[in-house]
Protein backbone atom coordinates (compact mmCIF):
# COMPACT_ATOMS: atom_id res chain seq x y z
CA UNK A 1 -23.15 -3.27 13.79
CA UNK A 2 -21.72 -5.85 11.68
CA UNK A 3 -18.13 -5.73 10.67
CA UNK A 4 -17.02 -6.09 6.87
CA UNK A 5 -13.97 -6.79 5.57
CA UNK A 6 -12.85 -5.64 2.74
CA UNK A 7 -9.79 -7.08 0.05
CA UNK A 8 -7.17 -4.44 -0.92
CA UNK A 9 -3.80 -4.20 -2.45
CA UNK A 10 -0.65 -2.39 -2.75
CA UNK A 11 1.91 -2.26 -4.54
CA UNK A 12 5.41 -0.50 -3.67
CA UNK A 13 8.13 -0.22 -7.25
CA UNK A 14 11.81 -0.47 -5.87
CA UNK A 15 14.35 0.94 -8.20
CA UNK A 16 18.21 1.80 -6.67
CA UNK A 17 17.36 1.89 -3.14
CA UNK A 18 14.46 4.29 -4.33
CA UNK A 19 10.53 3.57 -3.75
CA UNK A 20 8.07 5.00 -6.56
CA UNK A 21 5.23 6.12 -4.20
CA UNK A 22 2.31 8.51 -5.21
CA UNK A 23 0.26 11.43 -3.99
CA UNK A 24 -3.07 10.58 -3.56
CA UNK A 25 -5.08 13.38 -5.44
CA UNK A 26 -8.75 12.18 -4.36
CA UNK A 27 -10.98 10.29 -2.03
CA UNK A 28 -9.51 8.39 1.43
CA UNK A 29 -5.89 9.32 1.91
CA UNK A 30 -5.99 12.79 -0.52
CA UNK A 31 -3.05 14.33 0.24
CA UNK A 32 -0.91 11.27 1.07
CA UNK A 33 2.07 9.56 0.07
CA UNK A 34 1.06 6.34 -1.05
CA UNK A 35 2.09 2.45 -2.89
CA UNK A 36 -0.35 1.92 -5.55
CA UNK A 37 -3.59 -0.21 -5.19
CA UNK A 38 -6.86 -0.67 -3.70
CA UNK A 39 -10.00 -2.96 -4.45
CA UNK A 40 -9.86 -6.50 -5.06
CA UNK A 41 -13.03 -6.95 -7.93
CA UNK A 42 -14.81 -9.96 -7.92
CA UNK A 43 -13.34 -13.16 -9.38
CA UNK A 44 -9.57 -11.59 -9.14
CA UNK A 45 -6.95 -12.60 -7.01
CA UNK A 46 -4.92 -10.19 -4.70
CA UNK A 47 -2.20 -10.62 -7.28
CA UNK A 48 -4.44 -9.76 -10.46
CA UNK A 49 -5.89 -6.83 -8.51
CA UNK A 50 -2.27 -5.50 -7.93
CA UNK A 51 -1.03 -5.86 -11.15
CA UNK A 52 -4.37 -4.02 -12.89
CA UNK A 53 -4.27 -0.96 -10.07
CA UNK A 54 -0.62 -0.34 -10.90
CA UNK A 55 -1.27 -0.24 -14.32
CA UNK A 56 -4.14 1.92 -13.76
CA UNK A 57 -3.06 4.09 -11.14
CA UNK A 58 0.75 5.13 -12.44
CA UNK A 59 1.23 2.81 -15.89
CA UNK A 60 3.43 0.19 -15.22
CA UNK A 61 3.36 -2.95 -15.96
CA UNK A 62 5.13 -5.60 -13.39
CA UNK A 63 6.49 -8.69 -14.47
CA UNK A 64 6.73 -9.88 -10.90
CA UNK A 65 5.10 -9.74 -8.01
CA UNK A 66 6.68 -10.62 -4.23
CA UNK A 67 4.62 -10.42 -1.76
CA UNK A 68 6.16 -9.06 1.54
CA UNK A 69 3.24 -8.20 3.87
CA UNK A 70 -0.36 -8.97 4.97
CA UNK A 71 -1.79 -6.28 7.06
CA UNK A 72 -5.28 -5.87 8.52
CA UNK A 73 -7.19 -2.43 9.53
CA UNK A 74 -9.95 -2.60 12.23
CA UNK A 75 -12.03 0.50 12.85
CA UNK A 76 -13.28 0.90 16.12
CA UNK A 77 -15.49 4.10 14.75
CA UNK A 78 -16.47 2.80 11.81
CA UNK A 79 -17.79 -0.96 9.90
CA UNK A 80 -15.13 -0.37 7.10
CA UNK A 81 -12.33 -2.61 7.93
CA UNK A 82 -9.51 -3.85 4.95
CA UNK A 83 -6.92 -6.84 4.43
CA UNK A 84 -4.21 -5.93 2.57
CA UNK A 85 -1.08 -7.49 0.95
CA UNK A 86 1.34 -5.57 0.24
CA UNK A 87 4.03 -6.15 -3.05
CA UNK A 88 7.00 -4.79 -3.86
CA UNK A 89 8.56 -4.96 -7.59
CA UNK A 90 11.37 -4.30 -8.96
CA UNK A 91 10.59 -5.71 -12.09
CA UNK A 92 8.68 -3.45 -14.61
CA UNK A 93 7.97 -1.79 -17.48
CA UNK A 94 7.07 1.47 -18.82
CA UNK A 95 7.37 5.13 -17.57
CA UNK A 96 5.52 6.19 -14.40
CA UNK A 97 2.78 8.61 -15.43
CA UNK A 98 0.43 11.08 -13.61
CA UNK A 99 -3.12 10.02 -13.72
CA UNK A 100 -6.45 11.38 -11.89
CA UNK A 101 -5.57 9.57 -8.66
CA UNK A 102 -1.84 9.83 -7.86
CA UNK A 103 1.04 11.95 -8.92
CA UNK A 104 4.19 9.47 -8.68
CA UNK A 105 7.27 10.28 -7.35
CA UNK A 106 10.89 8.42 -6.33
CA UNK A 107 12.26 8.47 -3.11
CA UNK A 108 15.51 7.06 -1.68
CA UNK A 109 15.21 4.78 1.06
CA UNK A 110 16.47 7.40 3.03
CA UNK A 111 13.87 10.50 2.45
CA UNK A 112 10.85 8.87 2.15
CA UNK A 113 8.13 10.91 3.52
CA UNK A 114 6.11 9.26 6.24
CA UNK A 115 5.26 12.23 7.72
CA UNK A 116 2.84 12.63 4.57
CA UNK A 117 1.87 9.12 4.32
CA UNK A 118 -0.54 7.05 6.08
CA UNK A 119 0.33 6.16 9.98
CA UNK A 120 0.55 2.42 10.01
CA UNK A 121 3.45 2.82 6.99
CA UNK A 122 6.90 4.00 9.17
CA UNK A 123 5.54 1.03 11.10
CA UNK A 124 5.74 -2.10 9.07
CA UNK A 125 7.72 -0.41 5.44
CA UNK A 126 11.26 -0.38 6.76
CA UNK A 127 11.61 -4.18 7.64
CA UNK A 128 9.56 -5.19 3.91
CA UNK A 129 12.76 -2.43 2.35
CA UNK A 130 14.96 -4.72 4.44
CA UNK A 131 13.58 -7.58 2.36
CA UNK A 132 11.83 -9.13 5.29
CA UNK A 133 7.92 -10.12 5.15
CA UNK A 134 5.61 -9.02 7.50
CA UNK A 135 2.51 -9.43 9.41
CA UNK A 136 0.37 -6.91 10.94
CA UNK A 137 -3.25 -5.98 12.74
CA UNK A 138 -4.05 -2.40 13.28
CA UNK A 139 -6.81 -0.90 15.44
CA UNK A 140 -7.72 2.46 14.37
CA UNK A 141 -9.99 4.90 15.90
CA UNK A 142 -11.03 6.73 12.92
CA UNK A 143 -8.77 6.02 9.44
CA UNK A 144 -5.77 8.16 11.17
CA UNK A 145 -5.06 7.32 14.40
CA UNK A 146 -3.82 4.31 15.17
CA UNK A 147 -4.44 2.99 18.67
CA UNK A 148 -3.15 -0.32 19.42
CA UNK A 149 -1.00 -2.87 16.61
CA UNK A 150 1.50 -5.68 16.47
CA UNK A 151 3.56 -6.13 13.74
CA UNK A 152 5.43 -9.75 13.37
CA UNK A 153 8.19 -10.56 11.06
CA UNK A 154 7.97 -13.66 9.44
């Protein structure tokens, strides 16, 4: 079976040692605490694609863009597999809003929830709130269970 990659992005709003994160209301990850993102279309650049999910998913509107972490997702179960990079901002505008995918929600650095968020995130998301960039390859064996990774710091 062939293996695809696909292009995603996310995108993590830092306030006042507080992350804006959302629950995911439908489709993979329902029920999850989750940075805001996804597809990259054709013709846009990871950056682009961040910047038009968060605007889509929970109505902001970043001015800037850092870009802490590049993380790949192999499936052993399954062809799907994604590349993501992963931004934080803490430079925005506007009010964060419910829409039909995610119901946002700040957290201080201290109570964020990865007990409800994807398993791969209480790996890599405390050194990129430390302000350092990272690296990482996951090997899942469905999208949930994680069984072998290495994370880098760069």
């Amino acid at each position: 079976m062939e293996q695809s990659i696909e292009s995603h992005t996310l995108v993590i709003p830092i306030r006042d040692q507080q992350i804006l994160l959302g629950m995911k209301k439908r489709g993979l990850g329902k029920g999850r605490w989750n940075g805001f993102g996804g597809k990259v279309e054709q013709g846009e650049s990871f950056e682009q694609a961040a910047l038009r999910e968060l605007r889509e998913e929970v109505g902001l509107v970043a001015d800037k863009l850092l870009l802490m972490a590049e993380l790949y997702f192999f499936n052993e179960d399954v062809s799907r597999n994604l590349h993501a990079y992963v931004f934080t901002t803490d430079i925005f505008s506007g009010t964060p809003v419910e829409t039909e995918e995610m119901n946002p929600k700040w957290f201080s650095f201290q109570e964020i929830p990865f007990s409800r968020m994807w398993p791969d995130d209480q790996l890599w998301l405390p050194s990129v709130l430390e302000g350092k960039k990272v690296h990482g390859k996951f090997t899942l064996r469905d999208f949930y269970t994680i069984s072998d990774y290495t994370i880098n710091e760069l």
